[in-house]
N, C-alpha and C. Protein backbone atom coordinates (compact mmCIF):
# COMPACT_ATOMS: atom_id res chain seq x y z
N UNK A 1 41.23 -149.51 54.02
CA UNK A 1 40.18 -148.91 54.81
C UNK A 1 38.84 -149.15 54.10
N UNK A 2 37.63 -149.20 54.78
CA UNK A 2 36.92 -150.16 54.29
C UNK A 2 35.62 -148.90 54.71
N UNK A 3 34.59 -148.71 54.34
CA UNK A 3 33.70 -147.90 54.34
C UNK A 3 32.48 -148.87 55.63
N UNK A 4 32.20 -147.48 56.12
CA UNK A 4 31.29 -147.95 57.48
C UNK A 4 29.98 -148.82 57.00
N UNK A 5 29.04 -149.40 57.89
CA UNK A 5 28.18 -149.51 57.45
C UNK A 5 26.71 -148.43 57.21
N UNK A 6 26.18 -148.64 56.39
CA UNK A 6 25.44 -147.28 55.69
C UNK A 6 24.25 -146.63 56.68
N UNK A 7 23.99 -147.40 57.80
CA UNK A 7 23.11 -147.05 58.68
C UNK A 7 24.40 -146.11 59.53
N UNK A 8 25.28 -146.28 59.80
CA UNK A 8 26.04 -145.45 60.14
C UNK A 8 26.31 -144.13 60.11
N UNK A 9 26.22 -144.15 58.43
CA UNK A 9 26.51 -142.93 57.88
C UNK A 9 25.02 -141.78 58.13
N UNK A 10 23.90 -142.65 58.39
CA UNK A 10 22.76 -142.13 58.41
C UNK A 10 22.97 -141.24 59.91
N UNK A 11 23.03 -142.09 60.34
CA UNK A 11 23.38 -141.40 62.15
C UNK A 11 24.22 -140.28 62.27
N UNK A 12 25.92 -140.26 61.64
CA UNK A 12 26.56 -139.74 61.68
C UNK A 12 26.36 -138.47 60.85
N UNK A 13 26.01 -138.28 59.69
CA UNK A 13 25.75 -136.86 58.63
C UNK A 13 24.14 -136.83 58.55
N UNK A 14 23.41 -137.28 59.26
CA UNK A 14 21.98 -137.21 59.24
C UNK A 14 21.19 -135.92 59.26
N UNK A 15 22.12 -135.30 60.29
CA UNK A 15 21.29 -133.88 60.74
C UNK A 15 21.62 -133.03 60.10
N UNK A 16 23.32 -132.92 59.69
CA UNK A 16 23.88 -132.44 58.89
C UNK A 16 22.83 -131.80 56.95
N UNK A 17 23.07 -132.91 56.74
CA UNK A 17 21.90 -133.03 55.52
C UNK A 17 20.54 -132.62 55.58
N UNK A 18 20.36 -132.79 56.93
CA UNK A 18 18.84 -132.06 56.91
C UNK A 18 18.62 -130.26 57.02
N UNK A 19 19.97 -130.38 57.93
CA UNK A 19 20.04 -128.85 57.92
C UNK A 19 20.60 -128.53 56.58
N UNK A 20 21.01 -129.00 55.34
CA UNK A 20 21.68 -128.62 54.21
C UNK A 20 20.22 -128.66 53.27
N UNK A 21 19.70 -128.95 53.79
CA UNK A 21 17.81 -129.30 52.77
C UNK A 21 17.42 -128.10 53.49
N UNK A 22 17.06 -127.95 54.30
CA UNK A 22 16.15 -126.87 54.93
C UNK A 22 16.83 -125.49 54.75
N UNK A 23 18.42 -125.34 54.48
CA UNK A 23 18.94 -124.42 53.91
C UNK A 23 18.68 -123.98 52.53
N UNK A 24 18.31 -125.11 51.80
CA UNK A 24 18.00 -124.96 50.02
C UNK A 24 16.20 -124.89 50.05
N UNK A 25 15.59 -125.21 50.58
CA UNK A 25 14.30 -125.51 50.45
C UNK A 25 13.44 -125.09 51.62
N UNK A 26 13.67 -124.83 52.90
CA UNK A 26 13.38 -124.60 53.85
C UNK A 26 12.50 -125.50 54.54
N UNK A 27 11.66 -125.49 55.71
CA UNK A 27 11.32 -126.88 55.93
C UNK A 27 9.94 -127.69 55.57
N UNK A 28 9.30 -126.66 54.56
CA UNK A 28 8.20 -127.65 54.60
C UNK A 28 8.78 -128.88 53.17
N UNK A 29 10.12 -128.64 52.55
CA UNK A 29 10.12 -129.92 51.64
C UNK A 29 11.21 -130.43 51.97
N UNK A 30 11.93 -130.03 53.17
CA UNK A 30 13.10 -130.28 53.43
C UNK A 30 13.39 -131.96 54.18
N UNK A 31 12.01 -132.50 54.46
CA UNK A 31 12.24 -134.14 54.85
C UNK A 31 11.90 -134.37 53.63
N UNK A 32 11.08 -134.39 52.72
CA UNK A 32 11.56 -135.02 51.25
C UNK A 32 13.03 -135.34 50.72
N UNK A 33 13.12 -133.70 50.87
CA UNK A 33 14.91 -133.88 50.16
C UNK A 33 15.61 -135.08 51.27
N UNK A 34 15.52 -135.03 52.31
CA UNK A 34 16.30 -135.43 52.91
C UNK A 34 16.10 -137.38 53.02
N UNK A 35 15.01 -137.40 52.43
CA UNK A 35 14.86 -138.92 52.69
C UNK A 35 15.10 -139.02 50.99
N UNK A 36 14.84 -138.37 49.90
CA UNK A 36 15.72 -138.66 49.02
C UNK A 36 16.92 -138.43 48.77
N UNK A 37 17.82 -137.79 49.89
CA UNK A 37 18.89 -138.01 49.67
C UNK A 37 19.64 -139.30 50.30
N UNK A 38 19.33 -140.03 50.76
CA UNK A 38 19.68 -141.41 51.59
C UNK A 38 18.94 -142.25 50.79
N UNK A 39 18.16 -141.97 49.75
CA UNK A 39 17.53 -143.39 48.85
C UNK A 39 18.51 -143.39 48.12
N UNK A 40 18.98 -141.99 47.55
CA UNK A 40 19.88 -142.10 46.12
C UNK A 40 21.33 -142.27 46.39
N UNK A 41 21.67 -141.88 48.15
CA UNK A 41 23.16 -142.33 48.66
C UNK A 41 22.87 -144.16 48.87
N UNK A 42 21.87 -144.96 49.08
CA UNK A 42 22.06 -145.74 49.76
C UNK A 42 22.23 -146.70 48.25
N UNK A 43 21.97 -146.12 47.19
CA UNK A 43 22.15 -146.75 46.00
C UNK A 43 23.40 -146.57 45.23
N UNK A 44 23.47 -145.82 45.88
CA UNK A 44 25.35 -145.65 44.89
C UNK A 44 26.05 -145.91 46.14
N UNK A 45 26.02 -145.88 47.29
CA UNK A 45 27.02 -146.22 48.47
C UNK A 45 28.14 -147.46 48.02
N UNK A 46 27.48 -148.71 47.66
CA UNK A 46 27.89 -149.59 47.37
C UNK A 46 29.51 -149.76 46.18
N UNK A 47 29.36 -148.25 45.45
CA UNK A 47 30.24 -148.13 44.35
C UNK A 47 30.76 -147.17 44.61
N UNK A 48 30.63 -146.69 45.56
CA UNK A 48 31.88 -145.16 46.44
C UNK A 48 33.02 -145.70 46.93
N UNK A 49 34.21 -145.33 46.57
CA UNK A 49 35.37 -145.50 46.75
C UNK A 49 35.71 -145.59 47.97
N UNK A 50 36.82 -146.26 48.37
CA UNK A 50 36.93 -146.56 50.37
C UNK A 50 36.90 -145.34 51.01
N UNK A 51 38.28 -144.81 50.18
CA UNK A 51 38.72 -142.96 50.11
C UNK A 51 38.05 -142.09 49.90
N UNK A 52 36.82 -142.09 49.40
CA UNK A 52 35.39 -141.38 49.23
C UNK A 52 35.43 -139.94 50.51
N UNK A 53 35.40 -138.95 50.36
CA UNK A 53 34.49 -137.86 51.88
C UNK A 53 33.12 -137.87 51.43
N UNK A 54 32.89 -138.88 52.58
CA UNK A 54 31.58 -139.14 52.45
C UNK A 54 30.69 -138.14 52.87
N UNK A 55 30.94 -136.96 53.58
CA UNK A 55 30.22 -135.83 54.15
C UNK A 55 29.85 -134.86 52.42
N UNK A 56 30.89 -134.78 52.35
CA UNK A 56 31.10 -133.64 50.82
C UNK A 56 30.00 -134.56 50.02
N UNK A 57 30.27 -136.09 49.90
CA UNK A 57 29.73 -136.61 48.64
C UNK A 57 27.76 -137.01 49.55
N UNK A 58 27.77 -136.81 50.65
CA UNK A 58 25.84 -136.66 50.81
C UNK A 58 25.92 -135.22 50.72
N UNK A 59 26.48 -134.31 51.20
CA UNK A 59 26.21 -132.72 51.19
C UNK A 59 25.83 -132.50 49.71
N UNK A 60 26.67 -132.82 48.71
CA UNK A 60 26.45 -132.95 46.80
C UNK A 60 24.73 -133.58 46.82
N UNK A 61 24.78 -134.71 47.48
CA UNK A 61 23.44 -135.05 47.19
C UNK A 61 22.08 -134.53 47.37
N UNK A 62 22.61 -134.14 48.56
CA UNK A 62 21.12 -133.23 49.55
C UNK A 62 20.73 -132.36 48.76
N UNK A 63 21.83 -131.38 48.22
CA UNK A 63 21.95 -130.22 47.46
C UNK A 63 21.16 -130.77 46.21
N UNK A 64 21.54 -132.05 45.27
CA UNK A 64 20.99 -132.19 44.49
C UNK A 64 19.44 -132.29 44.71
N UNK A 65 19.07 -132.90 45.47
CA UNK A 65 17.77 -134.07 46.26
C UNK A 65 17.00 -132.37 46.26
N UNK A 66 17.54 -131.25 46.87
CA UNK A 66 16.82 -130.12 47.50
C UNK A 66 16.59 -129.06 46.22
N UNK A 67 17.51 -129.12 45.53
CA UNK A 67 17.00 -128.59 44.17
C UNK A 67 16.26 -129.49 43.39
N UNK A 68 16.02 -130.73 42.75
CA UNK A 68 14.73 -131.56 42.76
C UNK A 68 13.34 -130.89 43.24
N UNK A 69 13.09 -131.04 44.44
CA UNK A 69 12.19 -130.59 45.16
C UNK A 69 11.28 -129.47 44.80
N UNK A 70 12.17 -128.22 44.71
CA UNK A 70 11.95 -127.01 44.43
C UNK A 70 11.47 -127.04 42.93
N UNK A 71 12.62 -127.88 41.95
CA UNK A 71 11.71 -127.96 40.71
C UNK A 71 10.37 -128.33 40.66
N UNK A 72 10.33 -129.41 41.23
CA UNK A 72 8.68 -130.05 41.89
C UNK A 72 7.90 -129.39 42.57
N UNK A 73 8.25 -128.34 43.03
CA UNK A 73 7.41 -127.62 43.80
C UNK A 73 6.90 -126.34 42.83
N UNK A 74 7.57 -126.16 42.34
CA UNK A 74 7.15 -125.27 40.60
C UNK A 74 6.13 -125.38 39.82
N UNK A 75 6.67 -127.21 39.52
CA UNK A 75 5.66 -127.77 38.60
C UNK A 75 4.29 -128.03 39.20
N UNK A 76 4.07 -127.84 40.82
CA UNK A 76 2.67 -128.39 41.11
C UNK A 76 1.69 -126.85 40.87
N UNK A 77 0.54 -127.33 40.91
CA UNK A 77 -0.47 -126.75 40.66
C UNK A 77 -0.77 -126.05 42.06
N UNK A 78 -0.99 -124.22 41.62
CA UNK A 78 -1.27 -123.61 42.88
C UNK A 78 -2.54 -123.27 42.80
N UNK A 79 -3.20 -124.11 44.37
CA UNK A 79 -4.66 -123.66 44.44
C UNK A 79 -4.93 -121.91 44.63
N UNK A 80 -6.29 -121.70 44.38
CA UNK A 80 -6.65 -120.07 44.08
C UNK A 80 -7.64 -120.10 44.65
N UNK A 81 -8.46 -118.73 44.93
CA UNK A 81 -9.77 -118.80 45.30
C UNK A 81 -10.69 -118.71 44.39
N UNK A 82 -12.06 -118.50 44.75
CA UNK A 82 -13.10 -118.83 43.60
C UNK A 82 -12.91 -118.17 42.44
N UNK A 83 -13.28 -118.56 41.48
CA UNK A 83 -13.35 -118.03 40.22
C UNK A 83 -14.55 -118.14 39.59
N UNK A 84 -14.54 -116.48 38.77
CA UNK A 84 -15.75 -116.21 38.39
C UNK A 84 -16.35 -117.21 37.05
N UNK A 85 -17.34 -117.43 37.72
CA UNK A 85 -18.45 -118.61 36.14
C UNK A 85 -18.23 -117.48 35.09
N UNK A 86 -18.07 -118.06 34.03
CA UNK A 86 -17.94 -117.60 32.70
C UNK A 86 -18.34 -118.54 31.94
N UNK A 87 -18.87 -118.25 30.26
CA UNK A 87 -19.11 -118.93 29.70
C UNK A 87 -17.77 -119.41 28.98
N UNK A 88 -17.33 -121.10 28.32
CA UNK A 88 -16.28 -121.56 28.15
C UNK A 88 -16.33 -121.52 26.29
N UNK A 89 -15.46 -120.62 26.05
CA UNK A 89 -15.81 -120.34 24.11
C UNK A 89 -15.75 -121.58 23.37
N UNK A 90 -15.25 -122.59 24.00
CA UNK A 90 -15.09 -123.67 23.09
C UNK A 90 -16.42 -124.61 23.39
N UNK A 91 -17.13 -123.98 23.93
CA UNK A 91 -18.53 -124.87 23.67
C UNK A 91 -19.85 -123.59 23.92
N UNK A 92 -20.01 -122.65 23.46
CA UNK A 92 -20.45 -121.80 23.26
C UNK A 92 -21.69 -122.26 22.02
N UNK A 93 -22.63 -122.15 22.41
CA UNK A 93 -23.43 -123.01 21.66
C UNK A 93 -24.00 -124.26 21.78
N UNK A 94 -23.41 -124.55 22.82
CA UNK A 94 -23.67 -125.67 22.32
C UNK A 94 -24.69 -126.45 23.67
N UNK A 95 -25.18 -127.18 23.96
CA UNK A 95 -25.83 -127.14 25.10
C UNK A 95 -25.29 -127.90 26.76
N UNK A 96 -25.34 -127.59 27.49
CA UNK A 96 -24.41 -128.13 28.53
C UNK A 96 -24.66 -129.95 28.90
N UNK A 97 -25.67 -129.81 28.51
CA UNK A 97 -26.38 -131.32 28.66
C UNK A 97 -25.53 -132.34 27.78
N UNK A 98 -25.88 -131.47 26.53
CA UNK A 98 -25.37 -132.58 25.53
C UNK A 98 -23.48 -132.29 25.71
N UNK A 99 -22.67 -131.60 25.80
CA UNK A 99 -21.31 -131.50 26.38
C UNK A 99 -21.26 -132.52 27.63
N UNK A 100 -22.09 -132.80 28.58
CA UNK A 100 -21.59 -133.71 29.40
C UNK A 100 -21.90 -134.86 28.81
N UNK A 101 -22.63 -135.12 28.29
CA UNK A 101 -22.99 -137.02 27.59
C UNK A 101 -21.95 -136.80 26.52
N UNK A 102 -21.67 -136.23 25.83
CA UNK A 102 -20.56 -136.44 24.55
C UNK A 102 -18.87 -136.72 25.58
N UNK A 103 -19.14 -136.24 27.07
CA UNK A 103 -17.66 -136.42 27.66
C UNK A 103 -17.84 -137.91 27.87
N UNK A 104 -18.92 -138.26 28.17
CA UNK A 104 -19.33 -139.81 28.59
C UNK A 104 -19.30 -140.37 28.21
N UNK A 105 -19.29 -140.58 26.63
CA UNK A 105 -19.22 -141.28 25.61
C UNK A 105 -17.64 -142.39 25.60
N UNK A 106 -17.58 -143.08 24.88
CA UNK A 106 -16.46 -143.93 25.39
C UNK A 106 -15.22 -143.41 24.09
N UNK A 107 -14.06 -143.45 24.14
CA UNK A 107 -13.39 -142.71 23.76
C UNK A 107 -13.17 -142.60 22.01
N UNK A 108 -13.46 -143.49 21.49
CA UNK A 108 -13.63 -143.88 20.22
C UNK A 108 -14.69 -142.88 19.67
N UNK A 109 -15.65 -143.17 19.76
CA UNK A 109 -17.22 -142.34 20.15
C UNK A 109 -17.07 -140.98 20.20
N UNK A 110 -16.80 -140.66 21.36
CA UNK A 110 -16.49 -138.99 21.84
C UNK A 110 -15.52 -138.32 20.45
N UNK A 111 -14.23 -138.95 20.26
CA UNK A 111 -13.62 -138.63 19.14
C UNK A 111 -14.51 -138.43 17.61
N UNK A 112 -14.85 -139.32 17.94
CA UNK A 112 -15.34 -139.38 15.85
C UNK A 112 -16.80 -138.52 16.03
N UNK A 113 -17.69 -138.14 17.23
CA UNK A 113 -18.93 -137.30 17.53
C UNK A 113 -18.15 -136.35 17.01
N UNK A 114 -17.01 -135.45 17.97
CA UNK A 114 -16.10 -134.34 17.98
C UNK A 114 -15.77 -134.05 16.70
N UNK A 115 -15.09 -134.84 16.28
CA UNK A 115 -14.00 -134.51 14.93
C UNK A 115 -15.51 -134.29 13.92
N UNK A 116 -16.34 -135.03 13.48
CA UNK A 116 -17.13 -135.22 12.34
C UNK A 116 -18.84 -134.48 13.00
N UNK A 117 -19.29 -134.41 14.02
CA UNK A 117 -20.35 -133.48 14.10
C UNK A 117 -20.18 -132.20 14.55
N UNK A 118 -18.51 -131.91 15.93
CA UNK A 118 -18.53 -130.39 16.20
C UNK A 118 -18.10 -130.09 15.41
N UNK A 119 -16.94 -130.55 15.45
CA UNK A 119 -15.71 -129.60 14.37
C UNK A 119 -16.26 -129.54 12.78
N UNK A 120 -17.16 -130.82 12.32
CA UNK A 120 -17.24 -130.60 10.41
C UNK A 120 -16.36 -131.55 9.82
N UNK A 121 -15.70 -132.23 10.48
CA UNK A 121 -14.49 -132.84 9.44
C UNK A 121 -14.89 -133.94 8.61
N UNK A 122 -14.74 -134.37 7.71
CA UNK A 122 -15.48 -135.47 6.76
C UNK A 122 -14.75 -136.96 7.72
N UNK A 123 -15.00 -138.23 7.15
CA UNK A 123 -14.62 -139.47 8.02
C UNK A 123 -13.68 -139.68 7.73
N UNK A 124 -12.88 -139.55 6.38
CA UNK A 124 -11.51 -139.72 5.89
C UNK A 124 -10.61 -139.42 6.81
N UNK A 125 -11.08 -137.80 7.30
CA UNK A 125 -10.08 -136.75 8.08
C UNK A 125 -10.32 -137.57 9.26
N UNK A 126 -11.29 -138.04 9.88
CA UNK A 126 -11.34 -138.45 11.61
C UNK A 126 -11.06 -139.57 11.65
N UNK A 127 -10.92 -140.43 10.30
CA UNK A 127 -10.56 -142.04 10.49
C UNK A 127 -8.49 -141.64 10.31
N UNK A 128 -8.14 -140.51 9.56
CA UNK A 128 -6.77 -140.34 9.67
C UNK A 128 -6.20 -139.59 10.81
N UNK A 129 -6.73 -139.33 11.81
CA UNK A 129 -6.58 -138.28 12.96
C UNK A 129 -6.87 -139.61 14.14
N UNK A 130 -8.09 -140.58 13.75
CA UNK A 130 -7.69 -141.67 15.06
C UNK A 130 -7.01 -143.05 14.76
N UNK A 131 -6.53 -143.22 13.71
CA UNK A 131 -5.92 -143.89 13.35
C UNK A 131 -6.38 -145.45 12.44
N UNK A 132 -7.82 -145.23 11.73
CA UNK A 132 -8.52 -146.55 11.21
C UNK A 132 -9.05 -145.83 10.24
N UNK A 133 -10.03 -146.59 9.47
CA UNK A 133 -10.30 -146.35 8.28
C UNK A 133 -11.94 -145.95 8.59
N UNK A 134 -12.03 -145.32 7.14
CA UNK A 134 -13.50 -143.76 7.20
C UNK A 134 -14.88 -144.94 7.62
N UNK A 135 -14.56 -145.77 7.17
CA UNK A 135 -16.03 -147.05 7.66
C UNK A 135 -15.86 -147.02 9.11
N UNK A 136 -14.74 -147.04 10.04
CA UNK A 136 -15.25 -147.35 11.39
C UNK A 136 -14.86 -145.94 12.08
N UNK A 137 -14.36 -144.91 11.40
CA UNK A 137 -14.94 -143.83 12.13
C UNK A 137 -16.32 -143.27 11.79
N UNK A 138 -16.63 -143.63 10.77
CA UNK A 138 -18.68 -143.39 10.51
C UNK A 138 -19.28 -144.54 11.52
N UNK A 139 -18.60 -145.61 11.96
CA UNK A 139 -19.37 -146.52 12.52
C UNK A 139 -19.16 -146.17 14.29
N UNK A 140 -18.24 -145.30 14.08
CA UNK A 140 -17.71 -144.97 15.69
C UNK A 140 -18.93 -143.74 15.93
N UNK A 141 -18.91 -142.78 15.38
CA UNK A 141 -19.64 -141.49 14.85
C UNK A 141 -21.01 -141.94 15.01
N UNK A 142 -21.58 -143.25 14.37
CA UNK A 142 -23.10 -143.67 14.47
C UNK A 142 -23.70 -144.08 15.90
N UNK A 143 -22.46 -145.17 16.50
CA UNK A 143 -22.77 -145.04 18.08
C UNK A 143 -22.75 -144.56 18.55
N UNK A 144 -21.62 -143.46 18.56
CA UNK A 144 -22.18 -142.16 19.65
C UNK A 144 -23.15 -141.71 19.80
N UNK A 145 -23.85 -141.40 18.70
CA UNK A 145 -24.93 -140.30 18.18
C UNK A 145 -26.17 -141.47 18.96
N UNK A 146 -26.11 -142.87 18.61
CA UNK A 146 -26.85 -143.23 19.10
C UNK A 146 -27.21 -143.82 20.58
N UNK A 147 -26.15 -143.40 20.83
CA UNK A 147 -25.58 -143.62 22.26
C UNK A 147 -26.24 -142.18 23.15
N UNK A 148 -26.30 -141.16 21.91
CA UNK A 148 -26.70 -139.47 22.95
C UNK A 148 -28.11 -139.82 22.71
N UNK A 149 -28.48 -140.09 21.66
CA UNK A 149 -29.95 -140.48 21.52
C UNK A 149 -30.37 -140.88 22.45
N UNK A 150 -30.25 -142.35 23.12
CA UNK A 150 -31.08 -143.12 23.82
C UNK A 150 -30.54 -142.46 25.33
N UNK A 151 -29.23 -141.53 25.56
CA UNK A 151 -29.40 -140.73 27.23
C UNK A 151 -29.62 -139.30 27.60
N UNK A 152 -30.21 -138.68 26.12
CA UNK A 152 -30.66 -137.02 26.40
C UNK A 152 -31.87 -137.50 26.58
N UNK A 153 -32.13 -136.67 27.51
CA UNK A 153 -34.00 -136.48 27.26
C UNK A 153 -34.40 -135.80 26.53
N UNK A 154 -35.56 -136.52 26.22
CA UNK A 154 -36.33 -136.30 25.25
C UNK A 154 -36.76 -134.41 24.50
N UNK A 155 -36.52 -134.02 25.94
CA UNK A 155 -36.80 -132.52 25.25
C UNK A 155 -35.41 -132.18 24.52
N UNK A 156 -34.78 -132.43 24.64
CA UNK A 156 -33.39 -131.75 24.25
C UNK A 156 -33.14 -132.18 22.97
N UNK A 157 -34.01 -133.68 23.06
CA UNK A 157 -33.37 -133.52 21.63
C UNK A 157 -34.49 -132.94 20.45
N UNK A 158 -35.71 -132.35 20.88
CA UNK A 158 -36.84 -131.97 20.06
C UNK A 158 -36.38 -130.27 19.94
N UNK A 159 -35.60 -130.15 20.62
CA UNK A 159 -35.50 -128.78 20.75
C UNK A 159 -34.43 -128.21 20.04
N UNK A 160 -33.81 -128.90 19.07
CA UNK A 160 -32.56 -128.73 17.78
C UNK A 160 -32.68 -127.25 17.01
């Protein structure tokens, strides 16, 4: 006995599985599960035994496919309503102007500004934290600085 062809099986346990997703997940993720459960049957189909119950072995899947989901639906980020402006402690002090050009900075730059003008750390420490030696994190550290130079205006930076 020889196993149907797999569009078959789609037709035949189709609804089945969907109602087995919308039972675990209900329906707003329940066509996810259900179209990943026919990606991940249509990939092992090929190595399912003739003798296989193929109902039991997509019902296993859906089930799997629909708990997936739900994990994923955990991990996403839940929008909120407004939130109150506050000041952010980790830049407290410091001026908002110059926090957005130091984000701008290119990543080398931004690092060795950070490590060796916010934080204090000598070049040894920021050339062993980005991975090169204390000459090109002082040389990373010099472009930045001269990099904020030539895009703060001019008042901001008289105003130290």
């Amino acid at each position: 006995m020889s196993l149907p062809p797999f569009e078959e099986l789609v037709e035949r346990h189709g609804a089945r599985v969907l109602r087995v997703c919308r039972a675990v997940v209900g329906p707003d993720l329940a066509e996810d599960a259900w179209s990943e459960t026919f990606l991940k049957a249509l990939q092992a189909y090929p190595r399912l035994p003739a003798d296989a119950n193929v109902e039991a072995w997509l019902v296993t899947i859906a089930h799997r496919a629909a708990l997936d989901q739900v994990r994923a639906q955990r991990r996403r980020a839940v929008p909120v309503g407004e939130l109150e402006e506050r000041a952010d402690e980790r830049t407290v002090g410091l001026d908002p102007d110059l926090v957005a050009q130091i984000a701008a900075l290119p990543d080398k730059q931004r690092h060795a500004v950070a490590y060796h003008y916010v934080a204090g750390l000598p070049y040894d420490a920021v050339a062993e934290i980005l991975g090169g030696s204390a000459d090109a994190a002082r040389r990373a550290a010099a472009d930045g600085i001269n990099a904020l130079r030539r895009t703060l205006p001019t008042h901001a930076r008289t105003h130290r």
